[in-house]
N, C-alpha and C. Protein backbone atom coordinates (compact mmCIF):
# COMPACT_ATOMS: atom_id res chain seq x y z
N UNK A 1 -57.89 11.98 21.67
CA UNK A 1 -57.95 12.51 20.31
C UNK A 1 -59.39 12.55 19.84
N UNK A 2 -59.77 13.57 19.28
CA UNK A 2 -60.89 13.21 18.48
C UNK A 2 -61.10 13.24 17.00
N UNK A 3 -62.48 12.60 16.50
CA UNK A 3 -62.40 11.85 15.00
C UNK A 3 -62.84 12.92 14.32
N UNK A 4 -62.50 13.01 13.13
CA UNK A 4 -63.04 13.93 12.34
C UNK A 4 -63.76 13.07 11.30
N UNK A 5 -64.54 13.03 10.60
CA UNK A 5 -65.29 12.16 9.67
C UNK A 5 -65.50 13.22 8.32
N UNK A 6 -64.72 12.14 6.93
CA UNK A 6 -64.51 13.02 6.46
C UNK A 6 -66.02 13.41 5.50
N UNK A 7 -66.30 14.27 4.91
CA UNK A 7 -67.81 14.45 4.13
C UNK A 7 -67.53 14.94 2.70
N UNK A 8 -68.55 15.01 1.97
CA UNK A 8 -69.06 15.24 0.51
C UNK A 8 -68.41 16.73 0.78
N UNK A 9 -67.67 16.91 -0.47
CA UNK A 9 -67.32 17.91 -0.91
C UNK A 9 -68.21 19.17 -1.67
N UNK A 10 -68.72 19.90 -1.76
CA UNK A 10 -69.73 20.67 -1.94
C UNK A 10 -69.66 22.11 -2.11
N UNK A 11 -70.10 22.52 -3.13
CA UNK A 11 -69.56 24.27 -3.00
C UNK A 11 -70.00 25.05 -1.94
N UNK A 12 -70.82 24.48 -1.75
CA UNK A 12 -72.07 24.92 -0.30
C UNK A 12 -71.18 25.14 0.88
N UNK A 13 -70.73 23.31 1.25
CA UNK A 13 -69.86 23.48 2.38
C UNK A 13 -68.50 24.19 2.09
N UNK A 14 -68.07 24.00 0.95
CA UNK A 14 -66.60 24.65 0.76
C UNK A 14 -66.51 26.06 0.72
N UNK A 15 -67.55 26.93 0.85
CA UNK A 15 -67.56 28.01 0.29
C UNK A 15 -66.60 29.25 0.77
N UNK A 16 -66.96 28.80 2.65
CA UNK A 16 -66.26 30.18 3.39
C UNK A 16 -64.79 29.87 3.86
N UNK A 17 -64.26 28.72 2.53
CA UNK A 17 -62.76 28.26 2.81
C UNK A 17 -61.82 28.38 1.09
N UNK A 18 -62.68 28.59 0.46
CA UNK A 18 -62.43 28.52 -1.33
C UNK A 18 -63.29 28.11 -1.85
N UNK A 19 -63.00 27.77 -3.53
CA UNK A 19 -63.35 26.93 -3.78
C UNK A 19 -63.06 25.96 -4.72
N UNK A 20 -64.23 25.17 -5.35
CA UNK A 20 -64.01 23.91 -5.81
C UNK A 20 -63.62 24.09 -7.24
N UNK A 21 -62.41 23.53 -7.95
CA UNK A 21 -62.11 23.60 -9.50
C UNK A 21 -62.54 22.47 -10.06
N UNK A 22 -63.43 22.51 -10.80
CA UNK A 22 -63.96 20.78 -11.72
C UNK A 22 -64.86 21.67 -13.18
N UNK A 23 -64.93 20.70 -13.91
CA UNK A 23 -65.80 21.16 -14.89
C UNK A 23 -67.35 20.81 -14.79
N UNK A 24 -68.07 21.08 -13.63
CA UNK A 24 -69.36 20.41 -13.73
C UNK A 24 -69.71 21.38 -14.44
N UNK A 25 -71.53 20.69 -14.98
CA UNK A 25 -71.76 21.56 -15.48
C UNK A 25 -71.74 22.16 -17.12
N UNK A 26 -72.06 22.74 -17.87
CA UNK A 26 -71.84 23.05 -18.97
C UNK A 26 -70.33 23.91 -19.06
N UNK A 27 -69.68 24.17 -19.97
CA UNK A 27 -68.65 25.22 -20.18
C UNK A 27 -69.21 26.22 -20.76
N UNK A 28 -68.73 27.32 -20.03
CA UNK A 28 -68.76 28.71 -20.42
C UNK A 28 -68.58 29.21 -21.49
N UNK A 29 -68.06 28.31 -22.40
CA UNK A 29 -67.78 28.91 -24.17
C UNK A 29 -66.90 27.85 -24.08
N UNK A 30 -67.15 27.07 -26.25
CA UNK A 30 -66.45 25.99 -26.47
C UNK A 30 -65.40 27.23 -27.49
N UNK A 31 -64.78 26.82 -27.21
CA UNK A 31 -63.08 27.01 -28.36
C UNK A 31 -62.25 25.83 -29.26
N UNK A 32 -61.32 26.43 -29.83
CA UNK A 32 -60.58 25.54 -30.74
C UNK A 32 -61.34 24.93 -31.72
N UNK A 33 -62.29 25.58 -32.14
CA UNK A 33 -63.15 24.57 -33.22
C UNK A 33 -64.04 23.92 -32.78
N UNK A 34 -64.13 23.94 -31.35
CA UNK A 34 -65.63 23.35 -31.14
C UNK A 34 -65.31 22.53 -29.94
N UNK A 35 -63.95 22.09 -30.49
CA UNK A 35 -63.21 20.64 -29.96
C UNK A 35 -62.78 21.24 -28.03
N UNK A 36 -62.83 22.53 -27.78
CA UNK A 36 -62.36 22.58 -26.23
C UNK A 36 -63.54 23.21 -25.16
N UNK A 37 -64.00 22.72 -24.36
CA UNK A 37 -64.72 23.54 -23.57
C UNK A 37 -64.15 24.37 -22.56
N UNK A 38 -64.30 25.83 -22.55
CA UNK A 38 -63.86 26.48 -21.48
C UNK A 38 -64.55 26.92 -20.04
N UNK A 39 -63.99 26.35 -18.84
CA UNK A 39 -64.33 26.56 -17.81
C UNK A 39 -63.94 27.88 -17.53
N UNK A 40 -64.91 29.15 -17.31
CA UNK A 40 -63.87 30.26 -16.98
C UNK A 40 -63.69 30.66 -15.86
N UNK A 41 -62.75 31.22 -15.19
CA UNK A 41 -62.53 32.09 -14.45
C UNK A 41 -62.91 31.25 -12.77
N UNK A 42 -62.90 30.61 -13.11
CA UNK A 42 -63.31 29.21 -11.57
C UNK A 42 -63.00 29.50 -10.59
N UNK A 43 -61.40 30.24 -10.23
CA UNK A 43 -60.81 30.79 -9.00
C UNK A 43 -60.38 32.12 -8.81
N UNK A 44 -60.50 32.93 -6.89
CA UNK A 44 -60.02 33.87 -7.00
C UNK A 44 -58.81 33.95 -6.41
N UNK A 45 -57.98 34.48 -7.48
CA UNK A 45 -56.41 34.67 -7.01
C UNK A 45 -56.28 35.87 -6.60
N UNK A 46 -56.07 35.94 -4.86
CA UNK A 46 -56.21 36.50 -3.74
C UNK A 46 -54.77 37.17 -3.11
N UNK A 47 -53.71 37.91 -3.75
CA UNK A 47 -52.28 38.12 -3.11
C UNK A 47 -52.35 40.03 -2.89
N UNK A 48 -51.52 39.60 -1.31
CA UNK A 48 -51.94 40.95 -0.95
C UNK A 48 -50.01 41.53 -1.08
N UNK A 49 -49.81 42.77 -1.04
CA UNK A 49 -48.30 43.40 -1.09
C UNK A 49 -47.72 43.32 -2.40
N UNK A 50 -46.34 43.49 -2.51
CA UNK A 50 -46.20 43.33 -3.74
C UNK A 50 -45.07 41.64 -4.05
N UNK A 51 -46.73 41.17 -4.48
CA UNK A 51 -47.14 39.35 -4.73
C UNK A 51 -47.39 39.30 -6.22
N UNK A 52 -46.88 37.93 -6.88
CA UNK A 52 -47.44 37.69 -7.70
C UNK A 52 -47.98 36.35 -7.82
N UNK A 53 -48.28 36.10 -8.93
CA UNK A 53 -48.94 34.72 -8.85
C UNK A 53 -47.86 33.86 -10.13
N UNK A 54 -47.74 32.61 -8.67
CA UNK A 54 -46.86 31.66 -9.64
C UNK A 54 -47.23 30.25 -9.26
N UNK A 55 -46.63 29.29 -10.38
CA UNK A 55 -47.42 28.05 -10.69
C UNK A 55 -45.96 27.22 -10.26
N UNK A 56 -46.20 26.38 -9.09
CA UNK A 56 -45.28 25.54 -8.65
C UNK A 56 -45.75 23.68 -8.65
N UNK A 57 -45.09 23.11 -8.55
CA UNK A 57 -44.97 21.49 -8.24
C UNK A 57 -44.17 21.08 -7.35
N UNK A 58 -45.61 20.61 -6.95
CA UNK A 58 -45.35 19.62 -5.45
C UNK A 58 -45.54 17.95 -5.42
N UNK A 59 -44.66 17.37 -5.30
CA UNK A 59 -44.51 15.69 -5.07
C UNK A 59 -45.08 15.54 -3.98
N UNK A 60 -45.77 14.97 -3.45
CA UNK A 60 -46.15 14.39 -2.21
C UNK A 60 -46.48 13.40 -1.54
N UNK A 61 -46.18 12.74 -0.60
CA UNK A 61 -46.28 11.09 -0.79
C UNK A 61 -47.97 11.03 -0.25
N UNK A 62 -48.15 9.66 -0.93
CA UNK A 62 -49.34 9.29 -0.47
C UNK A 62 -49.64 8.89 1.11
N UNK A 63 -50.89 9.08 1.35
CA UNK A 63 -51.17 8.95 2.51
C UNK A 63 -52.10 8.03 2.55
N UNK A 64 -52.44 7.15 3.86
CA UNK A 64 -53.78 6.56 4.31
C UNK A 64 -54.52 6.64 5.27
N UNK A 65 -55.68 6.77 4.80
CA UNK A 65 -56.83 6.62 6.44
C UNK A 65 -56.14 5.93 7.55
N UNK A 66 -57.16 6.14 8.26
CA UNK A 66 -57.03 7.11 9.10
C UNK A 66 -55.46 8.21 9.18
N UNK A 67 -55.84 9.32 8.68
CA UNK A 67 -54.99 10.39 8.75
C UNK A 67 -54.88 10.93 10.17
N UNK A 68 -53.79 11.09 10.94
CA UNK A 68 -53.50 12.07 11.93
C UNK A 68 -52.96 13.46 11.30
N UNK A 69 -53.62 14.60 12.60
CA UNK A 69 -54.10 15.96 11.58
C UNK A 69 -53.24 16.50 12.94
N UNK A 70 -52.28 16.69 13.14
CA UNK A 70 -51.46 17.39 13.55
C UNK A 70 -51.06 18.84 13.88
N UNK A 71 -50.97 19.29 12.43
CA UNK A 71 -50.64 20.82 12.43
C UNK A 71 -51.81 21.25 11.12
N UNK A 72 -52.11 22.45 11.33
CA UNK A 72 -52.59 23.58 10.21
C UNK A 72 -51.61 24.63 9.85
N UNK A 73 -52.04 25.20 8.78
CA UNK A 73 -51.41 26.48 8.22
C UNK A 73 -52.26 27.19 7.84
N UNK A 74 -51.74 28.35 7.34
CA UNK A 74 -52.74 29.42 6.32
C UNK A 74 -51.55 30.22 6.40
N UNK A 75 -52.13 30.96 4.75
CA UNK A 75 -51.57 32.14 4.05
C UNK A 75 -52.13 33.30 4.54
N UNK A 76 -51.49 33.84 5.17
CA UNK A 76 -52.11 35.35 4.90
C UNK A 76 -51.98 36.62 3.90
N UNK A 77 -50.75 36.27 2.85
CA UNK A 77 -50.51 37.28 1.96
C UNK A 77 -51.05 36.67 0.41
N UNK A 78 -51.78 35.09 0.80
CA UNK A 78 -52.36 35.13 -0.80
C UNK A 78 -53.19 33.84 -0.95
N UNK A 79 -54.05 33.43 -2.13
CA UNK A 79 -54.80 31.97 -1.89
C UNK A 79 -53.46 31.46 -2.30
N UNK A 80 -54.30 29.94 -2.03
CA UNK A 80 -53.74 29.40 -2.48
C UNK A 80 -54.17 27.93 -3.23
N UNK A 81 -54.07 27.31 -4.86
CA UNK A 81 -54.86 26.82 -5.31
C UNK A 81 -54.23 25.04 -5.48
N UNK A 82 -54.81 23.95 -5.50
CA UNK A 82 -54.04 22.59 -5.35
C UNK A 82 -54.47 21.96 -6.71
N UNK A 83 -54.01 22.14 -7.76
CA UNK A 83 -54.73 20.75 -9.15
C UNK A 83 -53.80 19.98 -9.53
N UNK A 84 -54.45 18.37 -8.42
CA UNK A 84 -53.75 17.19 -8.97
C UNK A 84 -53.43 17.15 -10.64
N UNK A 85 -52.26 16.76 -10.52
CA UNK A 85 -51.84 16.43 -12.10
C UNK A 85 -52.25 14.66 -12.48
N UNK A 86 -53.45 14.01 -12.00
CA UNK A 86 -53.64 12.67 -12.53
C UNK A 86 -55.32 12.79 -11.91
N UNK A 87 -56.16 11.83 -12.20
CA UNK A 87 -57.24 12.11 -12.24
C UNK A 87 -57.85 11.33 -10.67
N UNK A 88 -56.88 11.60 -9.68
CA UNK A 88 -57.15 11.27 -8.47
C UNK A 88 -57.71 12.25 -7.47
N UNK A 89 -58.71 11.62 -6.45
CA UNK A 89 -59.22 12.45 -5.55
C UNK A 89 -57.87 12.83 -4.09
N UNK A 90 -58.39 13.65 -3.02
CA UNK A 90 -57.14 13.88 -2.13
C UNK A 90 -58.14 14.34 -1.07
N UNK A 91 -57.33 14.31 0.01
CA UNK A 91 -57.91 15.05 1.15
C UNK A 91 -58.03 16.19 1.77
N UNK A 92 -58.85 16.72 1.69
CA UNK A 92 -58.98 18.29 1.69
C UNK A 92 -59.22 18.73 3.50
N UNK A 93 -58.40 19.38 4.31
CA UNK A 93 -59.18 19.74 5.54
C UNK A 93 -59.02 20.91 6.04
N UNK A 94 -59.83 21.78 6.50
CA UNK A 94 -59.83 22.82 6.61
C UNK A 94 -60.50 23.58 7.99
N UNK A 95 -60.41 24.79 8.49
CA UNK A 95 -60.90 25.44 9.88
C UNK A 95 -61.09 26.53 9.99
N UNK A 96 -62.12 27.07 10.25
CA UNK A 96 -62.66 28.48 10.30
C UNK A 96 -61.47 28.92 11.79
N UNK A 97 -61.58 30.28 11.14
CA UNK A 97 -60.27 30.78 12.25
C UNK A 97 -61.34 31.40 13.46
N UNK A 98 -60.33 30.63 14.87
CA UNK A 98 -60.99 31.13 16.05
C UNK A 98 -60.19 31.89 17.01
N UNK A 99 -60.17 33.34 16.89
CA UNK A 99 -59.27 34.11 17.39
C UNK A 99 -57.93 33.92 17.09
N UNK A 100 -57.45 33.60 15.94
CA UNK A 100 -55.65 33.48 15.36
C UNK A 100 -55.32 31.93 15.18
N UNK A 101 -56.51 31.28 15.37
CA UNK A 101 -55.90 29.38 15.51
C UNK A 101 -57.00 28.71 14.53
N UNK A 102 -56.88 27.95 14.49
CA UNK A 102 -58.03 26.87 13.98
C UNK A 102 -58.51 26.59 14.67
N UNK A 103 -60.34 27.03 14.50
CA UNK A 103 -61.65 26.32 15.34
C UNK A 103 -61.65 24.88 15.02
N UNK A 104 -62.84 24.31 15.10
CA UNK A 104 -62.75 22.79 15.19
C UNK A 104 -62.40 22.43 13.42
N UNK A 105 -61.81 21.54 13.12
CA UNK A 105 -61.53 21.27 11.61
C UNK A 105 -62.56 20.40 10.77
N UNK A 106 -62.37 20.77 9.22
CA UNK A 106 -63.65 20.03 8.60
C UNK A 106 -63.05 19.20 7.66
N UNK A 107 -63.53 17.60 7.24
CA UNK A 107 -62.71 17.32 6.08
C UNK A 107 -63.22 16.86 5.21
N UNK A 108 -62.82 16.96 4.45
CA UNK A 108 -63.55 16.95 2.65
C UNK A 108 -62.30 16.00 2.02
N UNK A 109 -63.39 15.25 0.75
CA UNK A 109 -62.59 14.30 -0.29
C UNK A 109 -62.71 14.85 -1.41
N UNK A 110 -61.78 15.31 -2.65
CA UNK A 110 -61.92 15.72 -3.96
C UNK A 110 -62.45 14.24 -4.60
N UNK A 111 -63.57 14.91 -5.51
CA UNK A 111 -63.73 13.50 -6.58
C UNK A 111 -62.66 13.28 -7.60
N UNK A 112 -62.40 12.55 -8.28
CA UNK A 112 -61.19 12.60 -9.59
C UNK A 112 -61.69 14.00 -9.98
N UNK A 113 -60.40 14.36 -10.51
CA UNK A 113 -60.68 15.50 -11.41
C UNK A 113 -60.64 16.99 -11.18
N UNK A 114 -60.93 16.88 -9.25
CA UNK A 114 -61.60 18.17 -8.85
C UNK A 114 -59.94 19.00 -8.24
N UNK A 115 -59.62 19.75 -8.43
CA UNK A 115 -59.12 21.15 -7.47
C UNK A 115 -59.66 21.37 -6.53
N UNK A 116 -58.57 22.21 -5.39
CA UNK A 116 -59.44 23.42 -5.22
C UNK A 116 -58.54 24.41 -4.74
N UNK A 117 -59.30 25.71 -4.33
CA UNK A 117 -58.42 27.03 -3.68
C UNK A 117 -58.99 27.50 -2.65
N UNK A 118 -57.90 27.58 -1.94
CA UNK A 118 -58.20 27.67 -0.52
C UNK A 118 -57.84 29.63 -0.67
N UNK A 119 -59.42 30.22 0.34
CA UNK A 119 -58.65 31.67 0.22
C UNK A 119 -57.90 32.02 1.26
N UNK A 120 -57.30 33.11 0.78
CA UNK A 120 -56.34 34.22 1.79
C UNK A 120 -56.67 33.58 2.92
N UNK A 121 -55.63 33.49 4.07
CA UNK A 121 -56.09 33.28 5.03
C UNK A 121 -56.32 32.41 5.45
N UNK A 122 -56.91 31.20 4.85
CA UNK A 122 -57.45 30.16 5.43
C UNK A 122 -56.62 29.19 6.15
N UNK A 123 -57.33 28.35 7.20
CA UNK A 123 -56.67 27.25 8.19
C UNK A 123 -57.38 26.20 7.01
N UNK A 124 -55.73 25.48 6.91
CA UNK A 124 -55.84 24.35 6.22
C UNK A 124 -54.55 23.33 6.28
N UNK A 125 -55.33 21.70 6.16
CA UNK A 125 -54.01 21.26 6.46
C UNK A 125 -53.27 20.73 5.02
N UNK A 126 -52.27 19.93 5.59
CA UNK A 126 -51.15 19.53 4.39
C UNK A 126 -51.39 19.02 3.58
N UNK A 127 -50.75 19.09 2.66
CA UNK A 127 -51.37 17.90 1.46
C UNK A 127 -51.54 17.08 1.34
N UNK A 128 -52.95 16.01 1.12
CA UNK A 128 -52.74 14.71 1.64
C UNK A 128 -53.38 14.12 0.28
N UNK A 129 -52.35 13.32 -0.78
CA UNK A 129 -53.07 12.80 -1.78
C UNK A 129 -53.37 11.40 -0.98
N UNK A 130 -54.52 10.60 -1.48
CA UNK A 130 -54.75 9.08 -0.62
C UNK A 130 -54.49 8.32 -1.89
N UNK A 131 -54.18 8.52 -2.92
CA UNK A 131 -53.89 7.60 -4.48
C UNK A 131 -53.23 8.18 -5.40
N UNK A 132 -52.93 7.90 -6.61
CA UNK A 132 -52.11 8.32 -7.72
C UNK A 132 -50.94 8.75 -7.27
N UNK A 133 -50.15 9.71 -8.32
CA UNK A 133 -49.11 9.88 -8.43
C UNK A 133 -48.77 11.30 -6.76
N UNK A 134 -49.43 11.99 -6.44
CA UNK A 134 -49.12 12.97 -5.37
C UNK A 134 -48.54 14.26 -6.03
N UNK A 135 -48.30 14.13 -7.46
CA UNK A 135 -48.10 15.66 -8.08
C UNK A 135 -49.15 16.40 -8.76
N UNK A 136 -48.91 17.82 -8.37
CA UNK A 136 -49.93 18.55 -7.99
C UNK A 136 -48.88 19.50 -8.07
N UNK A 137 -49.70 20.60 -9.46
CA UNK A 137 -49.76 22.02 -9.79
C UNK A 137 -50.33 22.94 -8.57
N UNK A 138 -49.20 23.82 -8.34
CA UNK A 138 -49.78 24.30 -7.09
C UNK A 138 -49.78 26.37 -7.68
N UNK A 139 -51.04 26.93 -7.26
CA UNK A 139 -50.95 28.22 -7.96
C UNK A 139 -51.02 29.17 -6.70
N UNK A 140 -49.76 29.91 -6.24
CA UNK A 140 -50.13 30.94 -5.22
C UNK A 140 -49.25 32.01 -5.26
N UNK A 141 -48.89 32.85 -4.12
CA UNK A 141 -48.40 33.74 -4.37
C UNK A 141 -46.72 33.55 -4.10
N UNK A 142 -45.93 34.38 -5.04
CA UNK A 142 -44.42 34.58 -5.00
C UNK A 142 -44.06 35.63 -4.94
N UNK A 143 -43.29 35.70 -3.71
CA UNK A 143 -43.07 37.31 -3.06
C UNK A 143 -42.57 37.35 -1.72
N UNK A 144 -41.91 38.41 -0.93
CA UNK A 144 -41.25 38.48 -0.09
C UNK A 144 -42.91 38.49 1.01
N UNK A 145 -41.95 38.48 2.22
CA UNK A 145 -42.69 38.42 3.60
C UNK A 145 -43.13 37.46 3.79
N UNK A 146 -44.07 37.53 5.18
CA UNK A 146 -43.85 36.59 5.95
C UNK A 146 -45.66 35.52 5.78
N UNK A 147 -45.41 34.77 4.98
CA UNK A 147 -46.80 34.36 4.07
C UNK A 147 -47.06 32.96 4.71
N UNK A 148 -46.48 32.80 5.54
CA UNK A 148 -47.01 31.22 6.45
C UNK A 148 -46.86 31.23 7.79
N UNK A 149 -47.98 30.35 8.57
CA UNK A 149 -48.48 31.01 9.65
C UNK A 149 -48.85 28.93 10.06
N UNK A 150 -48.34 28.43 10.90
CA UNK A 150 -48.49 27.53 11.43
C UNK A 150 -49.42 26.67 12.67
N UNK A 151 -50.24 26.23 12.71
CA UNK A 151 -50.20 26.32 14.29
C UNK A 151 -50.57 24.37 14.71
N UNK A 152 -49.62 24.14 15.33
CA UNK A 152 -49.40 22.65 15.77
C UNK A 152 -50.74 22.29 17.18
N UNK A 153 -51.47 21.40 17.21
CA UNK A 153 -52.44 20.86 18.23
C UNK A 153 -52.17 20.47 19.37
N UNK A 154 -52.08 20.82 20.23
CA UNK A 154 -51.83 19.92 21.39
C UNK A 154 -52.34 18.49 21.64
N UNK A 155 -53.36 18.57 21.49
CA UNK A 155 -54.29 17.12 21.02
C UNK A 155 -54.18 17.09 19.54
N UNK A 156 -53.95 15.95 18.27
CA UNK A 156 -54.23 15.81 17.47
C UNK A 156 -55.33 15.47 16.92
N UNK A 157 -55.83 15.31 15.74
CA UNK A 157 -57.25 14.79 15.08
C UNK A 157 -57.07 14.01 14.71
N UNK A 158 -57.65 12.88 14.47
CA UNK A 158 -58.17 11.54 13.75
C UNK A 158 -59.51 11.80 12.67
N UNK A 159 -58.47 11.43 11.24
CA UNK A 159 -59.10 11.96 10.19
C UNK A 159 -59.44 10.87 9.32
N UNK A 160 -60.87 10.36 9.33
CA UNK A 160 -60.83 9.23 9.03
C UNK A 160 -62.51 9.10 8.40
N UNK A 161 -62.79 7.67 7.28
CA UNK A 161 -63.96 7.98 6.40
C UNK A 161 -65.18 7.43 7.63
């Protein structure tokens, strides 16, 4: 098996996989009287055919280090976006596609607070909250065809800090 070590989350590194939802940063315009800051427009919602975009919840049990990384997925008919509902970080891992599979995989930790969206397409694995509650607003596409695409390792990964 080999280790994957997981790293700093970063728009830099995250870029050619999604990206990152958090409020760093100033807000784009305050509302409600002053009292709300708006983050705008943070993600691109990516659905191809006739898709729409819908907002689901997912329970998920917690997990611990060392993670075994088993299988990947990706969407091909739409992104797809993950915002914990409690102010916990999760494990993010992801793989540039190498001819229809996942190349070698990368893994990333959300800080409290943070999202993210994975685009069209992307090799990514399961949901892995490591604390809090494991529910999580999930935003992607709803629509017919065939929108998940699997692919299991022969060797697994060892996903670990």
């Amino acid at each position: 098996m080999s280790t994957i070590r997981i790293q700093p989350l970063t728009p830099e590194a995250f870029a050619p996989f999604g990206e990152i939802l958090d409020t760093a940063g100033a807000p784009d315009k305050l509302i409600n009287q002053g009292l709300c800051g708006r983050y705008h427009d943070r993600a691109t919602l990516d659905f191809t055919e006739a898709g729409r975009a819908g907002i689901s919840l997912f329970r998920s049990e917690l997990c611990r280090l060392p993670v075994t990384l088993k299988l990947m997925e990706r969407h091909p008919l739409g992104s797809q976006a993950f915002l914990p509902m409690s102010m916990d970080g999760f494990l993010v891992v992801v793989a540039p596609d190498d001819a229809g599979k996942p190349g070698t995989p990368l893994a990333f930790r959300t800080a409290p607070g943070q999202g993210i969206n994975f685009h069209r397409n992307t090799w990514h694995g399961v949901l892995t909250p490591l604390s809090g509650s494991g529910l999580f607003a999930v935003v992607d596409r709803i629509g017919g065809g065939e929108n998940l695409q699997e692919h299991r390792f022969e060797d697994a990964y060892i996903v670990e800090d």
